[in-house]
PDB file of N, CA and C in Angstrom:
ATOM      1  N   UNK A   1      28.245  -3.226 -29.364  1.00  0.00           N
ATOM      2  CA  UNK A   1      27.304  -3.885 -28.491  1.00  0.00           C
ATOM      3  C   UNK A   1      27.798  -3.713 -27.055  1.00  0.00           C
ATOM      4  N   UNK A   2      26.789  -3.248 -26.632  1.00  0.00           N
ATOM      5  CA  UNK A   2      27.092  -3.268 -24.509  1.00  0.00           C
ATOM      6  C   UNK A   2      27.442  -4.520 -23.953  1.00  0.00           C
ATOM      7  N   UNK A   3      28.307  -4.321 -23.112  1.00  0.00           N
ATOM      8  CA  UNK A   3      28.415  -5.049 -22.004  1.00  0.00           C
ATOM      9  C   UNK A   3      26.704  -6.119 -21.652  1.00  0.00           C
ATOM     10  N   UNK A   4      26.051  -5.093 -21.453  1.00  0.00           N
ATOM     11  CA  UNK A   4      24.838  -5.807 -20.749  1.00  0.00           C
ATOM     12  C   UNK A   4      23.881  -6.388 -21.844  1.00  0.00           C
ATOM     13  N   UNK A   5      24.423  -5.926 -23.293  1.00  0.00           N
ATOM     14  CA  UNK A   5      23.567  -6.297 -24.767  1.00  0.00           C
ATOM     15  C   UNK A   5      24.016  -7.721 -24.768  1.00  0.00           C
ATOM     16  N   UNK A   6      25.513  -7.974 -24.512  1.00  0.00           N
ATOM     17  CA  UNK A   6      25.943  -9.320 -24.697  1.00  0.00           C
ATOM     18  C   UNK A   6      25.663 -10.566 -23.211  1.00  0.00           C
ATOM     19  N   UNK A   7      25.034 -10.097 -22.612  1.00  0.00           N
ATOM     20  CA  UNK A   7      24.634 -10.897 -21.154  1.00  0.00           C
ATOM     21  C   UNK A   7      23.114 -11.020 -21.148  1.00  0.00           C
ATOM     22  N   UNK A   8      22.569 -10.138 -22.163  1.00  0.00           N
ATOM     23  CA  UNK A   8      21.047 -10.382 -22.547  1.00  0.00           C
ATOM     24  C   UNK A   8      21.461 -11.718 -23.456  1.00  0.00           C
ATOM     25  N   UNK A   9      22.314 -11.154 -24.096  1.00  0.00           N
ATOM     26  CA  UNK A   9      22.275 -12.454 -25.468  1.00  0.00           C
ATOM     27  C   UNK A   9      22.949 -13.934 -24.359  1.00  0.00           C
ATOM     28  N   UNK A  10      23.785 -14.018 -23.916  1.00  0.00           N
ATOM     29  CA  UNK A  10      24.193 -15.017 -23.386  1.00  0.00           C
ATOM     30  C   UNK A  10      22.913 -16.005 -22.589  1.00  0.00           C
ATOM     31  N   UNK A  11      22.739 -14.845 -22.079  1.00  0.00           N
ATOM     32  CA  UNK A  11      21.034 -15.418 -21.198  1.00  0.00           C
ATOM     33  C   UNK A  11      20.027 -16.024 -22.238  1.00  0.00           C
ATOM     34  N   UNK A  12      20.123 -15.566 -22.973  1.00  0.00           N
ATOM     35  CA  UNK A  12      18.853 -15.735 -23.837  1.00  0.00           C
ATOM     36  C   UNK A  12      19.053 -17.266 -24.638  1.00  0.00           C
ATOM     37  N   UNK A  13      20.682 -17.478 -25.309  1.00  0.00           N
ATOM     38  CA  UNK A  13      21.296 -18.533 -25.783  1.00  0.00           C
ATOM     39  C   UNK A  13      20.732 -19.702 -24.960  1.00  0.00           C
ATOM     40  N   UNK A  14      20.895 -19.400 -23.122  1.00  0.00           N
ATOM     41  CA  UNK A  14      21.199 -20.234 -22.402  1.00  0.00           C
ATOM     42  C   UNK A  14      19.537 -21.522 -22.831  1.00  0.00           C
ATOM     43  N   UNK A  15      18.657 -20.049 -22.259  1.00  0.00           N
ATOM     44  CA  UNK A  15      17.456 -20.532 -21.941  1.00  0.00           C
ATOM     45  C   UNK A  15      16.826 -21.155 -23.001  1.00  0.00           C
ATOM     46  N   UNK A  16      17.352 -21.009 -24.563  1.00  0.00           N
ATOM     47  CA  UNK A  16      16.802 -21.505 -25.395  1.00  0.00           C
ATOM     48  C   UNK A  16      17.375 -23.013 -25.603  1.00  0.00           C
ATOM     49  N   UNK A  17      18.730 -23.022 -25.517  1.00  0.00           N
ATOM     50  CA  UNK A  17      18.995 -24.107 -25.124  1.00  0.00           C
ATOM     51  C   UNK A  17      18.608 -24.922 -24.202  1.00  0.00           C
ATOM     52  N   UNK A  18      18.365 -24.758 -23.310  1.00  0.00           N
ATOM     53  CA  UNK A  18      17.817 -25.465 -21.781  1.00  0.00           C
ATOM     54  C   UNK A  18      16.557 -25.360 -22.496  1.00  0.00           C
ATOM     55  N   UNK A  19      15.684 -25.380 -23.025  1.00  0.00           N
ATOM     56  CA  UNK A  19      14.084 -25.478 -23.254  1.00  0.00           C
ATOM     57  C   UNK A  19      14.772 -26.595 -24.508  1.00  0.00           C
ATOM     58  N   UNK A  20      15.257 -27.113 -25.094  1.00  0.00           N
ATOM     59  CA  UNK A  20      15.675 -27.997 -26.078  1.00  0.00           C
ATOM     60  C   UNK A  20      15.413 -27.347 -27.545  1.00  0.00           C
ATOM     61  N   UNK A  21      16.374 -26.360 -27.628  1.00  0.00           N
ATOM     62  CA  UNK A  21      16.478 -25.211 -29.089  1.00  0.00           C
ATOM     63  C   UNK A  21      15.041 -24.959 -29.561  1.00  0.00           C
ATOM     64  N   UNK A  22      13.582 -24.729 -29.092  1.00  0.00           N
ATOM     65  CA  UNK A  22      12.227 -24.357 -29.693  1.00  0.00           C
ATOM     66  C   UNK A  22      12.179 -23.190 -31.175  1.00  0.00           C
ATOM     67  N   UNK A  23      11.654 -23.583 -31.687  1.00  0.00           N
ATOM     68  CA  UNK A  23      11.580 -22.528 -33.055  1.00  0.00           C
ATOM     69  C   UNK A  23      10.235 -21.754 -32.135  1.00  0.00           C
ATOM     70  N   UNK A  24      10.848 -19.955 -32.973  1.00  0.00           N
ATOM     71  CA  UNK A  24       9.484 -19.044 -32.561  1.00  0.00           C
ATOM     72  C   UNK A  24       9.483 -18.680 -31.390  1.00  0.00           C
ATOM     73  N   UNK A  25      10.386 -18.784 -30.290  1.00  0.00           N
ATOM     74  CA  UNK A  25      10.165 -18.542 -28.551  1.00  0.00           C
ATOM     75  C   UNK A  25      10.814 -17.062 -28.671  1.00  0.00           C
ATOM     76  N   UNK A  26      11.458 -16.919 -29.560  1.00  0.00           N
ATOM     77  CA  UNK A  26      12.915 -15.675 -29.494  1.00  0.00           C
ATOM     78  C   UNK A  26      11.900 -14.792 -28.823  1.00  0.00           C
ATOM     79  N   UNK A  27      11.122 -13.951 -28.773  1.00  0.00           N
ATOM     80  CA  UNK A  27      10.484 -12.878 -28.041  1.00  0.00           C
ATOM     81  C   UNK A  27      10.877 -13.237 -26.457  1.00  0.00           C
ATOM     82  N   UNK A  28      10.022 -14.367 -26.072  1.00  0.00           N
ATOM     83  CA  UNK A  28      10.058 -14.972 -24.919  1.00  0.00           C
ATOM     84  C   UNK A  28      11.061 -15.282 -24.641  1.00  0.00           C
ATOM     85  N   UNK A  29      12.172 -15.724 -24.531  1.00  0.00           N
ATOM     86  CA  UNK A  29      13.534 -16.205 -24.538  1.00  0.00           C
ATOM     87  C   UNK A  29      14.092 -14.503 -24.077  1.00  0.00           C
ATOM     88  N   UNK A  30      14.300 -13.912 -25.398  1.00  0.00           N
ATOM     89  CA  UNK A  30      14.673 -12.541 -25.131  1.00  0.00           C
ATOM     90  C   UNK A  30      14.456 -11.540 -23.524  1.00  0.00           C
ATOM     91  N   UNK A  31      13.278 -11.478 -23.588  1.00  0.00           N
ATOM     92  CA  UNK A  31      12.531 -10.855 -22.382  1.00  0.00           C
ATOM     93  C   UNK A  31      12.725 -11.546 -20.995  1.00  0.00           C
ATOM     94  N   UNK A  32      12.721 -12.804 -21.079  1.00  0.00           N
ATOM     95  CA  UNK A  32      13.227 -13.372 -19.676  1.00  0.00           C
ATOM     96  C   UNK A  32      14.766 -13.560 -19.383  1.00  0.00           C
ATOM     97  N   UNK A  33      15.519 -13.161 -20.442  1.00  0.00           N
ATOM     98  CA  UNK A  33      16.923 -12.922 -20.053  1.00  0.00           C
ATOM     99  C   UNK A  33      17.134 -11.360 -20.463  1.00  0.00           C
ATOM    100  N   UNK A  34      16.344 -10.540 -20.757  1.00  0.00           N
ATOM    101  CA  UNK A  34      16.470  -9.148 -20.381  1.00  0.00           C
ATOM    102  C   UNK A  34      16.424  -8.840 -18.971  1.00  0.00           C
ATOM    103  N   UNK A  35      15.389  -9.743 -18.367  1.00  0.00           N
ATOM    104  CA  UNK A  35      15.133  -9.445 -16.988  1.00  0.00           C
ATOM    105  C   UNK A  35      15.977 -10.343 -15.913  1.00  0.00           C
ATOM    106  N   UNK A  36      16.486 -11.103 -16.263  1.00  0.00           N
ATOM    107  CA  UNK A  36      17.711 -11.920 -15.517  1.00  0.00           C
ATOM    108  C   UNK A  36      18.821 -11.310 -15.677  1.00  0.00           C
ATOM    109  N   UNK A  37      19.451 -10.580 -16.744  1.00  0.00           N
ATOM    110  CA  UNK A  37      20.221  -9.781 -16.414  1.00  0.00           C
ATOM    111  C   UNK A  37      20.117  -8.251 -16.091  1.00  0.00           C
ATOM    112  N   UNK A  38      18.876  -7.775 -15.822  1.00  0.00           N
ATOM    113  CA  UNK A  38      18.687  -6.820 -15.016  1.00  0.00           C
ATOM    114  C   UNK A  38      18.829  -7.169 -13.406  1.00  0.00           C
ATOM    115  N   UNK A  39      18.255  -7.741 -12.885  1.00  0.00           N
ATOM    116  CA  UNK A  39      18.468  -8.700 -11.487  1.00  0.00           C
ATOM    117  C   UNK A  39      19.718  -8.614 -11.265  1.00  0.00           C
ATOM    118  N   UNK A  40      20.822  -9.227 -12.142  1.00  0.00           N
ATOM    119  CA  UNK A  40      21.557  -9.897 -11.581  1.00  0.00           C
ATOM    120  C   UNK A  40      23.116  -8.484 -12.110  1.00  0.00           C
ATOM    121  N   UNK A  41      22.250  -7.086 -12.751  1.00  0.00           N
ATOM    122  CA  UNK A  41      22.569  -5.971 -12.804  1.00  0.00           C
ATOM    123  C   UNK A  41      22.236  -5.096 -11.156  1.00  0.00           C
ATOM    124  N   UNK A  42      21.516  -5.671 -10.586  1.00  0.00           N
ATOM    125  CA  UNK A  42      20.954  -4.575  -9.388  1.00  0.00           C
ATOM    126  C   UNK A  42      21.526  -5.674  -8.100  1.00  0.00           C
ATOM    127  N   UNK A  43      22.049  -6.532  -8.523  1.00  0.00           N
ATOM    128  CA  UNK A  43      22.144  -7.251  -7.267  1.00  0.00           C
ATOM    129  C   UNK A  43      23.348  -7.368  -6.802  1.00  0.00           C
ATOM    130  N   UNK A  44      23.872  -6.969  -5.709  1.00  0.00           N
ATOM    131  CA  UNK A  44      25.517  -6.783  -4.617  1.00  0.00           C
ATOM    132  C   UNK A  44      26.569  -7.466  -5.234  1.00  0.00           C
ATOM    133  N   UNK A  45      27.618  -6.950  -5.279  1.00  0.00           N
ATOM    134  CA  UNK A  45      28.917  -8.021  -5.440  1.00  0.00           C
ATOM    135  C   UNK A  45      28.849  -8.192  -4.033  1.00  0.00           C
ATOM    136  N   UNK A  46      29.640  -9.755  -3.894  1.00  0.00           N
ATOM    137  CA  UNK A  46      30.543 -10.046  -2.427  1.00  0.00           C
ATOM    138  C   UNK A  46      31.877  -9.973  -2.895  1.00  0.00           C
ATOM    139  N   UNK A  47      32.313 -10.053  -1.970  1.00  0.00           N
ATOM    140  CA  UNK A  47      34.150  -9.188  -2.333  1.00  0.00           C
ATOM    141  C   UNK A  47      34.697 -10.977  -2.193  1.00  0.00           C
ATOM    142  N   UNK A  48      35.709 -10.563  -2.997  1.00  0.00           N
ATOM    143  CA  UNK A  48      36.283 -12.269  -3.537  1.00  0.00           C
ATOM    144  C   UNK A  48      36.893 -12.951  -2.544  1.00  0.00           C
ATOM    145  N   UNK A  49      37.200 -13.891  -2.605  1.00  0.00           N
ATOM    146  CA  UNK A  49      37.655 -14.846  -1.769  1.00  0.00           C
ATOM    147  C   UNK A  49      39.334 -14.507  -1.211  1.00  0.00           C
ATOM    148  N   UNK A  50      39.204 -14.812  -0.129  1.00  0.00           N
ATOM    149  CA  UNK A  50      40.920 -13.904   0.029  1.00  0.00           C
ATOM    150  C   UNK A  50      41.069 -12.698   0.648  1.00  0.00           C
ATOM    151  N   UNK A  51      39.644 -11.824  -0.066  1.00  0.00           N
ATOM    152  CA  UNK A  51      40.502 -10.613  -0.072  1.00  0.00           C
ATOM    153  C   UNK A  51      39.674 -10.485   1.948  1.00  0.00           C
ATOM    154  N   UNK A  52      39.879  -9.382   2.507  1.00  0.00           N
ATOM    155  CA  UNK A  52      39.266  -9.232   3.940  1.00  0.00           C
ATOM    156  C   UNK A  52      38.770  -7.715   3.515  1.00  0.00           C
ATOM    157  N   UNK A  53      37.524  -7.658   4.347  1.00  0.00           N
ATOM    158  CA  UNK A  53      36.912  -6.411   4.622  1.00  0.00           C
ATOM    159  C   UNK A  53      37.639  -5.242   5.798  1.00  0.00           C
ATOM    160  N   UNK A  54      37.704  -4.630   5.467  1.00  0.00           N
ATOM    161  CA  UNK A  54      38.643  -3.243   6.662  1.00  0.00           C
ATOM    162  C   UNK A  54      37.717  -3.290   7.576  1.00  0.00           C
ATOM    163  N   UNK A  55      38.546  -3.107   8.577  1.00  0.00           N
ATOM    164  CA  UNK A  55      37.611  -2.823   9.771  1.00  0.00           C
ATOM    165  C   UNK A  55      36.859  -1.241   9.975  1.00  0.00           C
ATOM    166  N   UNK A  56      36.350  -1.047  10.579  1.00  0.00           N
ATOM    167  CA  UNK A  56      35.795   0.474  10.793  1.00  0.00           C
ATOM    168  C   UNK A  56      36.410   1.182  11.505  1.00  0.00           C
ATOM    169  N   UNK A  57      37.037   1.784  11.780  1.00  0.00           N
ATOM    170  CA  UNK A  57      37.738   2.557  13.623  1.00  0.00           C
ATOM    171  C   UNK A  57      36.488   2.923  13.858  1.00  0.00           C
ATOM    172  N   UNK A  58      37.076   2.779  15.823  1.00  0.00           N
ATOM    173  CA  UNK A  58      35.964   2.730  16.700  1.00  0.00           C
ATOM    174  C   UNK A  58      35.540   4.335  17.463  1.00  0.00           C
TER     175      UNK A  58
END
């Protein structure tokens, strides 16, 4: 299983939980944490705390 197979599933756990465990949603559940972790696949790291960005020479 991928990296991103198991962050679909995590997502998907989440939201079914947070809706209060529903029988029958799994499609729906599935698909909106396919697409939350696509998002959050296309979207920037910020560089961690601590570390500093290099400067550019001028």
């Amino acid at each position: 299983m991928s990296t991103e197979d198991k962050r679909v599933r995590e997502f998907a756990y989440q939201i079914w939980e947070s809706e209060g465990k529903p029988e029958g949603q799994e499609a729906r559940h599935w698909e909106m944490a396919r697409k939350l972790a696509e998002a959050e696949a296309l979207t920037p790291t910020k560089p961690k705390a601590g570390t500093k960005a290099k400067a550019k020479p001028a």
